[in-house]
C-alpha atoms as a PDB file:
ATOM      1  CA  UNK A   1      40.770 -66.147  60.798  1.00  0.00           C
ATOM      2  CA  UNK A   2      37.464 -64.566  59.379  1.00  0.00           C
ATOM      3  CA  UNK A   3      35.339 -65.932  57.318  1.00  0.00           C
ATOM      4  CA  UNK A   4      32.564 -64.638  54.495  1.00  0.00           C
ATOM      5  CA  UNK A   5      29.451 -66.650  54.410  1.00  0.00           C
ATOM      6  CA  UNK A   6      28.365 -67.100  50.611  1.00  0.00           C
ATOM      7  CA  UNK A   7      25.073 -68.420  49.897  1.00  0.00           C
ATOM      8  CA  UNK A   8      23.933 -69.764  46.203  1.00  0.00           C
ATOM      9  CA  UNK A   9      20.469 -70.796  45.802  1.00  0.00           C
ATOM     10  CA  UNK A  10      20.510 -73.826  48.620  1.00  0.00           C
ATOM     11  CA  UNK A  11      24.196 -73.965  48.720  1.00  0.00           C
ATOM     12  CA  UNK A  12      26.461 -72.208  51.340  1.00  0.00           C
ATOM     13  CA  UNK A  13      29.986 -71.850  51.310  1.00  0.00           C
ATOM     14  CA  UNK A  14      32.908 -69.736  53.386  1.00  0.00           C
ATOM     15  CA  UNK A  15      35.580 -67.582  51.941  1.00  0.00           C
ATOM     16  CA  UNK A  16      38.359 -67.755  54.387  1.00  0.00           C
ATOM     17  CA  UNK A  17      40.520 -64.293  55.189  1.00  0.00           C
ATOM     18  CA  UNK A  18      43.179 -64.366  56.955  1.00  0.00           C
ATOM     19  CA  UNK A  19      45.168 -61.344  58.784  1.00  0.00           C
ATOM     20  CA  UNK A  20      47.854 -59.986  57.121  1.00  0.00           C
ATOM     21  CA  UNK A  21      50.446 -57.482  57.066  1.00  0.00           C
ATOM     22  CA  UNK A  22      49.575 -53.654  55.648  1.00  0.00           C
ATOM     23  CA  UNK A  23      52.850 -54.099  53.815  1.00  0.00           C
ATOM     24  CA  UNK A  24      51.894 -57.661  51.992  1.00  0.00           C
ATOM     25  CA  UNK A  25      48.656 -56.069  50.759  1.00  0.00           C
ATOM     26  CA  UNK A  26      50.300 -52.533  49.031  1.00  0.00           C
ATOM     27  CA  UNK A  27      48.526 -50.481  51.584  1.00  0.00           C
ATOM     28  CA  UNK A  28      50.370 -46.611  52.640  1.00  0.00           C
ATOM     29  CA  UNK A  29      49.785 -45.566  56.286  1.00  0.00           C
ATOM     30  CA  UNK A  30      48.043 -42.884  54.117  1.00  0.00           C
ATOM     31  CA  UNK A  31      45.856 -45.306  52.952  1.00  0.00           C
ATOM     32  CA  UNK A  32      44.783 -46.005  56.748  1.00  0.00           C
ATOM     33  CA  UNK A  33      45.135 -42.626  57.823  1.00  0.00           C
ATOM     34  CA  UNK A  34      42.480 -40.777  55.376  1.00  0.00           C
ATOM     35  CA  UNK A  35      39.831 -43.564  55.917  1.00  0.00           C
ATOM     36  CA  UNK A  36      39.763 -43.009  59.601  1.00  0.00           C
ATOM     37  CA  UNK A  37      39.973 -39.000  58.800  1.00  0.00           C
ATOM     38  CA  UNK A  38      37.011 -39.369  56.343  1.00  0.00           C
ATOM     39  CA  UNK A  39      34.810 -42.126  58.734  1.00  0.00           C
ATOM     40  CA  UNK A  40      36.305 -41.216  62.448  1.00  0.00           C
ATOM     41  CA  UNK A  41      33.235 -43.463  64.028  1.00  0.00           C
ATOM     42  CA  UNK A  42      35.724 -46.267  62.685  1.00  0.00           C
ATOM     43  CA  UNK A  43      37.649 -45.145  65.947  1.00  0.00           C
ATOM     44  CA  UNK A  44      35.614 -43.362  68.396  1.00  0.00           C
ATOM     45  CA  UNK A  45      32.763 -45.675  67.434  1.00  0.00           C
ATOM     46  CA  UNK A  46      28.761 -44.466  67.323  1.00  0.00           C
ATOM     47  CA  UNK A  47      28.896 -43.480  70.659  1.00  0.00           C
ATOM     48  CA  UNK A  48      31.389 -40.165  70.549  1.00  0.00           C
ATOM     49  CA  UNK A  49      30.901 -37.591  67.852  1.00  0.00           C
ATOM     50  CA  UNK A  50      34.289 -35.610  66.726  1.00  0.00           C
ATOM     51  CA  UNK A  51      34.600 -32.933  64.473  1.00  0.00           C
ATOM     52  CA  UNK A  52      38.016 -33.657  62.658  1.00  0.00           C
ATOM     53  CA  UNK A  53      40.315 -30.665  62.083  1.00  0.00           C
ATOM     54  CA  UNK A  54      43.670 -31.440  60.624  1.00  0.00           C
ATOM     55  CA  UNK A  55      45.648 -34.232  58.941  1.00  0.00           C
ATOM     56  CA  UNK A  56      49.557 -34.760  58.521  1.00  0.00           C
ATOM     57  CA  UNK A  57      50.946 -32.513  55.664  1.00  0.00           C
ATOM     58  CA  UNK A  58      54.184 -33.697  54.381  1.00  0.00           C
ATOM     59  CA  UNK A  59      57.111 -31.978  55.407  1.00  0.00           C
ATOM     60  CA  UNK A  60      55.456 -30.355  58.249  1.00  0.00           C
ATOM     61  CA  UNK A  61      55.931 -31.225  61.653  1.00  0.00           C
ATOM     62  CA  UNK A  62      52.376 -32.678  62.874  1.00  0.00           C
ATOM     63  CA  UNK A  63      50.279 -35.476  64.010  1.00  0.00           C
ATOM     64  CA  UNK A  64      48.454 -37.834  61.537  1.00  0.00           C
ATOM     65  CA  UNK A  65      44.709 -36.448  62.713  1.00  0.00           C
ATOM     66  CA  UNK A  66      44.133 -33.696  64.676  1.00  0.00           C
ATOM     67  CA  UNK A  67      40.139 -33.673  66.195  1.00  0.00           C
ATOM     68  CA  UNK A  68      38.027 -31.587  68.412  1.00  0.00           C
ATOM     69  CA  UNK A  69      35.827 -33.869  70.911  1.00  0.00           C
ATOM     70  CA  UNK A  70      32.122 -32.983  72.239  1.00  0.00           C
ATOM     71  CA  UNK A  71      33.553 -31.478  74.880  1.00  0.00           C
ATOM     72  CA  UNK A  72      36.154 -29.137  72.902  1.00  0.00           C
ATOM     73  CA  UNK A  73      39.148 -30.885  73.778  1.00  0.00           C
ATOM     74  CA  UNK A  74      41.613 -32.016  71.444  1.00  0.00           C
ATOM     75  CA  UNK A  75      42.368 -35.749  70.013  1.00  0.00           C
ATOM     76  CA  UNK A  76      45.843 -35.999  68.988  1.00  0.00           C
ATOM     77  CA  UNK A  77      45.734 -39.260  66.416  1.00  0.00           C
ATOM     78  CA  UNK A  78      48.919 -40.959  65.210  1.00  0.00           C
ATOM     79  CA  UNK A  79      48.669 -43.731  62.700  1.00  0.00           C
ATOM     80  CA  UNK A  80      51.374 -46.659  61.985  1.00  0.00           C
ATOM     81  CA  UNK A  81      50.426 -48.901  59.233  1.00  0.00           C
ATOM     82  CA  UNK A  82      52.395 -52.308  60.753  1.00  0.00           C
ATOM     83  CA  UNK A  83      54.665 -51.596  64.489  1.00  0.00           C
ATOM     84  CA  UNK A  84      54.912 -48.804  66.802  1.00  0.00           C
ATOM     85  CA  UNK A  85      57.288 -48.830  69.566  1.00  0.00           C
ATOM     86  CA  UNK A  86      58.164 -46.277  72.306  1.00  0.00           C
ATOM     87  CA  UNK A  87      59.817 -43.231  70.199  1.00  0.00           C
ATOM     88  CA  UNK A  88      55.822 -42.959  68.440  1.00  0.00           C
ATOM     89  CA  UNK A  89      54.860 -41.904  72.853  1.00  0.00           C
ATOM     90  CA  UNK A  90      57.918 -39.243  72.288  1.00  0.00           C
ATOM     91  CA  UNK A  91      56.835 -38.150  69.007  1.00  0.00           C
ATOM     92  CA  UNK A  92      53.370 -37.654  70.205  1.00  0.00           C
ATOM     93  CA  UNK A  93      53.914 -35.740  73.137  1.00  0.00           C
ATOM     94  CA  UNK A  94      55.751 -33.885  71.584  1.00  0.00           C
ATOM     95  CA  UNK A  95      53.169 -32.683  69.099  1.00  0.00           C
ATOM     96  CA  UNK A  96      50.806 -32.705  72.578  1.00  0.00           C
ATOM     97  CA  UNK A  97      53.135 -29.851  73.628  1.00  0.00           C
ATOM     98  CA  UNK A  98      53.428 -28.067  70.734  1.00  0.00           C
ATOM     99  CA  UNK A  99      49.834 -27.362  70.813  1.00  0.00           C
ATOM    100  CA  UNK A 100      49.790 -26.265  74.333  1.00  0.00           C
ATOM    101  CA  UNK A 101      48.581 -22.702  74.110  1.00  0.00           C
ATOM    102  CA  UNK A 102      46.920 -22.505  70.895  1.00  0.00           C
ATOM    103  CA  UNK A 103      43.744 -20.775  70.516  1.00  0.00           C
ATOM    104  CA  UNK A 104      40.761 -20.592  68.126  1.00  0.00           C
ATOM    105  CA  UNK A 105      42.155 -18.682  65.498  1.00  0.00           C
ATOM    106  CA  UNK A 106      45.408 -21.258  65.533  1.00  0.00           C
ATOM    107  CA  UNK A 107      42.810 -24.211  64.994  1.00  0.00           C
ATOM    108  CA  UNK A 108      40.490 -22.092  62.521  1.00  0.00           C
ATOM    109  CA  UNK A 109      43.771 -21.636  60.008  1.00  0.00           C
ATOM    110  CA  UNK A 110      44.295 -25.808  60.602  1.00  0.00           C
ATOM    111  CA  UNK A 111      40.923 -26.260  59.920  1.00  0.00           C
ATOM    112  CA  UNK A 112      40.159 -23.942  57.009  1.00  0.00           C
ATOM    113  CA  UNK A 113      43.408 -25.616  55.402  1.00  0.00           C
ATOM    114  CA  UNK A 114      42.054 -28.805  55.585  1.00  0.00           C
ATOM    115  CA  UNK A 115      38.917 -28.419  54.251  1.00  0.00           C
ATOM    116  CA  UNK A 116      40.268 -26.781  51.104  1.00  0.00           C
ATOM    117  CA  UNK A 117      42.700 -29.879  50.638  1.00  0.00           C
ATOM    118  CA  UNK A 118      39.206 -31.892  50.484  1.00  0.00           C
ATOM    119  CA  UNK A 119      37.241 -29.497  48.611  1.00  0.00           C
ATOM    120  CA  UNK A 120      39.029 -27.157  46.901  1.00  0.00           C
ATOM    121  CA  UNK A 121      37.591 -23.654  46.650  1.00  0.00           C
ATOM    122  CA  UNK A 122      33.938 -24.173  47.891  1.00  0.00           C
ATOM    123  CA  UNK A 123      32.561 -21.779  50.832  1.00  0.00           C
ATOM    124  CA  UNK A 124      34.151 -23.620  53.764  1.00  0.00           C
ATOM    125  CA  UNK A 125      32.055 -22.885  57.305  1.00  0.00           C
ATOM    126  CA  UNK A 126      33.796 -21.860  60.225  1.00  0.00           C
ATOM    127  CA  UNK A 127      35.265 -24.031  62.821  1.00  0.00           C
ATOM    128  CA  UNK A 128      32.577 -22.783  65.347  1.00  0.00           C
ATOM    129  CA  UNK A 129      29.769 -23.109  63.276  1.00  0.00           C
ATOM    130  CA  UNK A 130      30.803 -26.951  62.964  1.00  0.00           C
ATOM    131  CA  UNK A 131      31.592 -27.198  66.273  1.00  0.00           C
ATOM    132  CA  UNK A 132      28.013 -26.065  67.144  1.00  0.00           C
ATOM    133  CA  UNK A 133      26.477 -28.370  64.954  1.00  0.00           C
ATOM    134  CA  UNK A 134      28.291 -31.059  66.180  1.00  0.00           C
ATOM    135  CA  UNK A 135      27.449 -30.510  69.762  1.00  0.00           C
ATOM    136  CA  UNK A 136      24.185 -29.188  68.917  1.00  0.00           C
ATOM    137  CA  UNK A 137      25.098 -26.358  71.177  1.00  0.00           C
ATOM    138  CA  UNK A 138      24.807 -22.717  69.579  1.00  0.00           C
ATOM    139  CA  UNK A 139      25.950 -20.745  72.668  1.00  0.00           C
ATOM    140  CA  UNK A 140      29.333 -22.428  72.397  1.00  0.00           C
ATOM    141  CA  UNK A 141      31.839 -19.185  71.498  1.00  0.00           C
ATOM    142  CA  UNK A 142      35.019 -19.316  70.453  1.00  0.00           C
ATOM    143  CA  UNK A 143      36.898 -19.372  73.591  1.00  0.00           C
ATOM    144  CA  UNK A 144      35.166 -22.697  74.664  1.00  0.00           C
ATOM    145  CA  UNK A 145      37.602 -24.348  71.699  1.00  0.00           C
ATOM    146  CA  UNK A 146      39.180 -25.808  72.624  1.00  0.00           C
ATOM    147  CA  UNK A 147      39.046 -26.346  75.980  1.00  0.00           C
ATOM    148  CA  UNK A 148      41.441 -26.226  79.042  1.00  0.00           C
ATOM    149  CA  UNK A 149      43.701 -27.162  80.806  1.00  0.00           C
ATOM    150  CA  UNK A 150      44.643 -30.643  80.347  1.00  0.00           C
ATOM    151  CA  UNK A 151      42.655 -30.713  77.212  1.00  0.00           C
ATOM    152  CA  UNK A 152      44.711 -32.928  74.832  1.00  0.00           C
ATOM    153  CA  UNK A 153      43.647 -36.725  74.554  1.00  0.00           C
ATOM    154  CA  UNK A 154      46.161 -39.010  72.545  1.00  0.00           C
ATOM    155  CA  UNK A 155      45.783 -41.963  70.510  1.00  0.00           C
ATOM    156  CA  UNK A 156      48.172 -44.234  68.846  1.00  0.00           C
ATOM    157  CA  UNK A 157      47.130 -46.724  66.383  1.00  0.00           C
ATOM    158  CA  UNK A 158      48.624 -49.855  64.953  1.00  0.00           C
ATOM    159  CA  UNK A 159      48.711 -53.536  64.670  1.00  0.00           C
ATOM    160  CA  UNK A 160      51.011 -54.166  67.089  1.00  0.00           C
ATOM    161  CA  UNK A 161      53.695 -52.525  69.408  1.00  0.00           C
ATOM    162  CA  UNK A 162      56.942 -53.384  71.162  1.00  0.00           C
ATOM    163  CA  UNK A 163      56.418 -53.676  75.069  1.00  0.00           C
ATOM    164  CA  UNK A 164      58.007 -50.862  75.741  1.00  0.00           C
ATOM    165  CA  UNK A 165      55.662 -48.519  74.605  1.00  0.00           C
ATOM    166  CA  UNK A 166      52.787 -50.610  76.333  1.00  0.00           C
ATOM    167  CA  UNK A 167      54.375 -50.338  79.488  1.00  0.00           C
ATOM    168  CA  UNK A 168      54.769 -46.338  78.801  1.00  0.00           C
ATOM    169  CA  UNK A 169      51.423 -45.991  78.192  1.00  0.00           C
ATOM    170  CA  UNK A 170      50.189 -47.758  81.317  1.00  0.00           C
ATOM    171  CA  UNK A 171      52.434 -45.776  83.115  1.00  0.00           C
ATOM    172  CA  UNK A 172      51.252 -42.467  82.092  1.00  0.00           C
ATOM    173  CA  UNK A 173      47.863 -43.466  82.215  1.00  0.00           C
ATOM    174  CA  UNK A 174      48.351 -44.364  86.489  1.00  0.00           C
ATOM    175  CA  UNK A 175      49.055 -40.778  86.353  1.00  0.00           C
ATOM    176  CA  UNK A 176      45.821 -39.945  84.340  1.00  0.00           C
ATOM    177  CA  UNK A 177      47.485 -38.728  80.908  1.00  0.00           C
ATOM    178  CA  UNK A 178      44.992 -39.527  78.615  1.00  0.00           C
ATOM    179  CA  UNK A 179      46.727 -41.806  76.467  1.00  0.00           C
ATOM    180  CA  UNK A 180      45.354 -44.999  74.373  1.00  0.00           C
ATOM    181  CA  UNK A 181      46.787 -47.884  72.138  1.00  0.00           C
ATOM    182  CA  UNK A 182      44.165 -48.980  70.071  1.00  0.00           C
ATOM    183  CA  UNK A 183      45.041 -52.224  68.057  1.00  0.00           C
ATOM    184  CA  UNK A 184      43.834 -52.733  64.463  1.00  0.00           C
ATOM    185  CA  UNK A 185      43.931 -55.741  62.310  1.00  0.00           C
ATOM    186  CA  UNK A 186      43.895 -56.487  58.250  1.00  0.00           C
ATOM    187  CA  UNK A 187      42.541 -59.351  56.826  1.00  0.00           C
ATOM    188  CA  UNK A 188      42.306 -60.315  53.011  1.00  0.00           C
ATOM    189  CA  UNK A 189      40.779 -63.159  50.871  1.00  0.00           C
ATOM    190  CA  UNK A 190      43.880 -65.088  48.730  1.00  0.00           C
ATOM    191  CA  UNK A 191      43.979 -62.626  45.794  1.00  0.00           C
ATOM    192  CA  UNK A 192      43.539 -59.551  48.493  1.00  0.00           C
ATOM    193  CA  UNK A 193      40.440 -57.923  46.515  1.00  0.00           C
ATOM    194  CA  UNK A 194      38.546 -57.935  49.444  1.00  0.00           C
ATOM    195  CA  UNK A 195      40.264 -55.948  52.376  1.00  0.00           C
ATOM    196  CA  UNK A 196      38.971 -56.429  55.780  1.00  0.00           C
ATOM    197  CA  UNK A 197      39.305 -53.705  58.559  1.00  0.00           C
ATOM    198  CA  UNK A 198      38.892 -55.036  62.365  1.00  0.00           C
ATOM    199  CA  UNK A 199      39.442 -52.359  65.049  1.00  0.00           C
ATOM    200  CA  UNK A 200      38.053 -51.670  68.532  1.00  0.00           C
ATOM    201  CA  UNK A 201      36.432 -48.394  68.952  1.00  0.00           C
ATOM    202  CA  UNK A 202      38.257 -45.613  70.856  1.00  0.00           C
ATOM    203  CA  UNK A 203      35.424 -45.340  73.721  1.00  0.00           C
ATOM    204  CA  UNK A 204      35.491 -49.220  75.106  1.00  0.00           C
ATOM    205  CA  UNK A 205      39.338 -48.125  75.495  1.00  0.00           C
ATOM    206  CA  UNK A 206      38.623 -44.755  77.113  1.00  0.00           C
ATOM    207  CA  UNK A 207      35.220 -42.992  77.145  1.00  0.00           C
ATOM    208  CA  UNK A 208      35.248 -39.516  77.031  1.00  0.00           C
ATOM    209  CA  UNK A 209      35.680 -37.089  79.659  1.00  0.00           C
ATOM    210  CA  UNK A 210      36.875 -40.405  81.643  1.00  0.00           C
ATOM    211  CA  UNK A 211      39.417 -40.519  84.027  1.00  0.00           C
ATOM    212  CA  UNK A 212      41.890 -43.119  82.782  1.00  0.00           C
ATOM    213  CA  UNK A 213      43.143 -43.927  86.487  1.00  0.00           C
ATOM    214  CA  UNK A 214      39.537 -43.169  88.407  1.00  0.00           C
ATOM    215  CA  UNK A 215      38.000 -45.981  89.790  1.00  0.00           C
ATOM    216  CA  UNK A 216      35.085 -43.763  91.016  1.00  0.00           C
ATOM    217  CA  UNK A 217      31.846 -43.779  88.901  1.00  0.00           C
ATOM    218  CA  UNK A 218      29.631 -41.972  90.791  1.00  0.00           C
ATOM    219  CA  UNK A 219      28.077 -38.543  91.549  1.00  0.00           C
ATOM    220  CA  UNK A 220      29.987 -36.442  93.906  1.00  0.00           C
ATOM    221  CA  UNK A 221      27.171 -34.078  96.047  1.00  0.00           C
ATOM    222  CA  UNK A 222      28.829 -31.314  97.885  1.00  0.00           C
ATOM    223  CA  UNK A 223      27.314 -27.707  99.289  1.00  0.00           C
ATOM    224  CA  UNK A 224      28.974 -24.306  99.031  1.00  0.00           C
ATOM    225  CA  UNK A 225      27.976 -21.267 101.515  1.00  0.00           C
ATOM    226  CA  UNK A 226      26.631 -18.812  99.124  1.00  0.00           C
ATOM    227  CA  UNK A 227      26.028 -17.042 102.425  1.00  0.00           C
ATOM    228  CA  UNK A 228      29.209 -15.428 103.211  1.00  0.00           C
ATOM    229  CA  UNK A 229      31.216 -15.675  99.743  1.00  0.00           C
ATOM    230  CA  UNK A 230      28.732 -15.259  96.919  1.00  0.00           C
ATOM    231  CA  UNK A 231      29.325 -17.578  93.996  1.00  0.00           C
ATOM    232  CA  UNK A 232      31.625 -19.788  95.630  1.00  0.00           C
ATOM    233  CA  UNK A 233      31.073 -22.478  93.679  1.00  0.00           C
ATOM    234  CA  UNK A 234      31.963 -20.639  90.519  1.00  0.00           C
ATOM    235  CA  UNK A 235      35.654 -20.599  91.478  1.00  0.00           C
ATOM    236  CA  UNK A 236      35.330 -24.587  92.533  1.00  0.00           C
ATOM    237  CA  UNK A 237      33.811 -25.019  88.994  1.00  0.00           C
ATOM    238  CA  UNK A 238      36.741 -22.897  87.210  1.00  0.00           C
ATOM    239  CA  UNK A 239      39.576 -24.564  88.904  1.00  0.00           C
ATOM    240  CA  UNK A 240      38.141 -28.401  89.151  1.00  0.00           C
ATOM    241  CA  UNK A 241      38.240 -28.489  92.957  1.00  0.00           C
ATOM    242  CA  UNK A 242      36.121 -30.384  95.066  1.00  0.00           C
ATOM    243  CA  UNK A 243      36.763 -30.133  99.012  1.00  0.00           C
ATOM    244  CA  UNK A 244      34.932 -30.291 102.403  1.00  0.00           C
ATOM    245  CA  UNK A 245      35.322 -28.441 104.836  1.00  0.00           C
ATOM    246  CA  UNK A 246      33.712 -27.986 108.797  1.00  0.00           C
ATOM    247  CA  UNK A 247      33.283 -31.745 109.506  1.00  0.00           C
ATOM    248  CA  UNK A 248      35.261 -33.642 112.034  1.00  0.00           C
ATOM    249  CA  UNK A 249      34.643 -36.966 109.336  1.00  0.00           C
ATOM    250  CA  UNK A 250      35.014 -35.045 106.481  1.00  0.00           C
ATOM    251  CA  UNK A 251      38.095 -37.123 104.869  1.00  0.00           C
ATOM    252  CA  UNK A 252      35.726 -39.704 104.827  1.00  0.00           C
ATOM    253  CA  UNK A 253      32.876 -37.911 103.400  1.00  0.00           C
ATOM    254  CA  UNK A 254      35.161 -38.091 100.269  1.00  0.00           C
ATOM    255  CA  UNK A 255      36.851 -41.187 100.181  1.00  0.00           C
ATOM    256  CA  UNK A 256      37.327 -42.454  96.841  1.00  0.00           C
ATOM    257  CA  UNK A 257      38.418 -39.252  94.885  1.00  0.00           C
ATOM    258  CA  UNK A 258      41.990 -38.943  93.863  1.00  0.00           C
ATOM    259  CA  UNK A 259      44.340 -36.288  93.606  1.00  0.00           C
ATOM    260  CA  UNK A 260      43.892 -34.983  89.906  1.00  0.00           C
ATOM    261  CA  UNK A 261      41.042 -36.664  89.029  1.00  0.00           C
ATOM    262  CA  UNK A 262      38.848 -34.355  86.993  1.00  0.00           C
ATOM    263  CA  UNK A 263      35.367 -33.241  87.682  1.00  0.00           C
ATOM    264  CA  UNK A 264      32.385 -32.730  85.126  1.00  0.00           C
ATOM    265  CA  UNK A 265      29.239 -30.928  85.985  1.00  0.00           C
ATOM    266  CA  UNK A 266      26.271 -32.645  86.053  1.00  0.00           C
ATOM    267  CA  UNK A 267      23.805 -30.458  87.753  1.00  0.00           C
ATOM    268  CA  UNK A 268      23.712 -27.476  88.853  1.00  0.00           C
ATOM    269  CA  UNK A 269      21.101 -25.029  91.619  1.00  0.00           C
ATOM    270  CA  UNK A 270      22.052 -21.337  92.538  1.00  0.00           C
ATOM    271  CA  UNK A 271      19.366 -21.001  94.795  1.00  0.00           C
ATOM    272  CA  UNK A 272      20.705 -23.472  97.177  1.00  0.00           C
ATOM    273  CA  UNK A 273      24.468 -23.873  96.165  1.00  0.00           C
ATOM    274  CA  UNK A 274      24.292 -27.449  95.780  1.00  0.00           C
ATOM    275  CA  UNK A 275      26.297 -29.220  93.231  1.00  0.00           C
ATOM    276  CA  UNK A 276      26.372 -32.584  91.824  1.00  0.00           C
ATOM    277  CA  UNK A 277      30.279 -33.212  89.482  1.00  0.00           C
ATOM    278  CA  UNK A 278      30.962 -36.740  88.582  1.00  0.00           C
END
C-alpha cells in the first residue's frame, strides 16, 4: 500500500492507495502505452536518453513503441495493461525479426509518420537530425542508424506474467538476447481520481550496451601488430573480436570473456595499436 501525506495547518493525515487492476480503474493499454511514448524516462529512467520512433497503429502488424538508443540500436517495447504470458516473447520476436534488415530510410518513413500523428502538418526534422541531437553527436550519418548486428533490445511490460514467460526470458537472456520484463504497478485512492504509476526503470534491469549474461565489468587491454598487417585492429573493431595470440598462457590472459559477449570501445591509439574494449 502507498500512502499520500496531507498536511493542514498543524494537522497531518494519510490518504491510503492501494494497487489495483488497469481494468478496475477504466484504463486502455493505450492509455499506458502513449504516456510511456510521450515521457520514455518513465522506463529507461534519467540515466539513458532514447529518441522514440514509432507506436502501434491499429490494424498494422507492429510493436507498441519502437525507439532508437544512444548507441543507434533499436528498443522493441510491448505494453500489456494487466498479464502477459509466453505467446507476448513469440509476438515480440517476431516483430524483432521483421525488422532485421531495415535501414534508415525504412525508420525515417516510421518516424516521419509518427510525428505527423502527434503534430499534424508542422515541419517535422529528420530522423538524423534528432538522432544527433540526442547523442549530441553531429558526425553520426545515416548508416550509423541503426546499428548492427545484433542491434535489437526488447522489452515487455506489465503487471504481472505467467511463469512461463519468466522462465523464457531467463533463458534467452543465458544466451545474451537482450530481453527484459519490467514490472509496473497501479495504485488509486477509493474514488480512483488520483492514479498512481510505480515502475522500475529499464537500466537497473539492463543498462545499455550491457551484456545480459557477462559477468565481466572490466577493461579488456589487448595489442595488435600494426607492423606487418596495417590497421589490424580495424577489422577486430568491425567484427567484435577480441583474441591473443603468440603466448604460451595466453588462454589465461583472457579468462573471463565469453563466447558472444560484445565489445565496446573505450579508447583508442593508432600510433601504438593498443586498444582498450570493455
Amino acid at each position: 500500500m502507498l500512502f499520500r501525506l496531507i498536511r493542514e495547518a498543524e494537522k497531518t493525515d494519510f490518504q491510503q492507495f492501494m494497487k489495483r487492476p488497469a481494468s478496475e480503474l477504466c484504463l486502455l493499454e493505450k492509455d499506458v502505452e502513449n504516456r510511456i511514448a510521450r515521457h520514455p524516462e518513465l522506463l529507461f529512467g534519467s540515466g539513458e536518453k532514447v529518441l522514440v520512433v514509432a507506436q502501434s497503429v491499429s490494424g498494422h502488424s507492429m510493436a507498441d513503441a519502437l525507439a532508437l538508443d544512444a548507441e543507434g540500436k533499436l528498443v522493441i517495447v510491448e505494453i500489456k495493461r494487466d498479464w502477459s504470458d509466453r505467446a507476448t516473447v513469440g509476438q515480440l520476436l517476431e516483430y524483432a525479426a521483421a525488422m532485421t534488415g531495415k535501414n534508415y530510410e525504412d525508420l525515417e518513413e516510421l518516424y516521419r509518420n509518427y510525428w505527423t500523428r502527434l503534430n499534424g502538418e508542422s515541419p517535422c526534422v529528420s530522423l538524423l537530425e534528432e538522432f544527433q541531437k540526442l547523442t549530441e553527436d553531429p558526425t553520426i550519418e545515416e548508416k550509423d542508424i541503426p546499428k548492427r548486428p545484433r542491434g535489437h533490445r526488447i522489452c515487455i511490460v506489465a503487471p504481472d506474467s505467467d511463469q512461463g514467460l519468466r522462465r523464457i526470458i531467463k533463458w534467452l537472456q543465458e544466451y545474451d538476447v537482450p530481453i527484459s520484463f519490467v514490472p509496473f504497478a497501479l495504485y488509486a485512492d477509493n474514488d480512483t481520481s488520483n492514479i498512481l504509476l510505480e515502475i522500475e526503470p529499464l537500466p537497473k534491469v539492463q543498462a545499455a550496451g550491457e551484456s545480459v549474461g557477462g559477468k565481466w565489468d572490466g577493461d579488456w587491454f589487448f595489442n595488435t601488430n600494426e607492423t606487418y598487417k596495417p590497421d589490424a585492429y580495424l577489422n577486430m573493431f568491425e567484427q567484435d573480436v577480441i583474441a591473443i595470440f603468440g603466448y604460451d598462457d595466453g588462454p589465461a590472459r583472457l579468462e573471463g570473456s565469453s563466447a558472444g559477449e560484445s565489445l565496446r570501445l573505450r579508447q583508442r591509439k593508432r600510433s601504438s595499436g593498443s586498444c582498450a574494449y570493455r
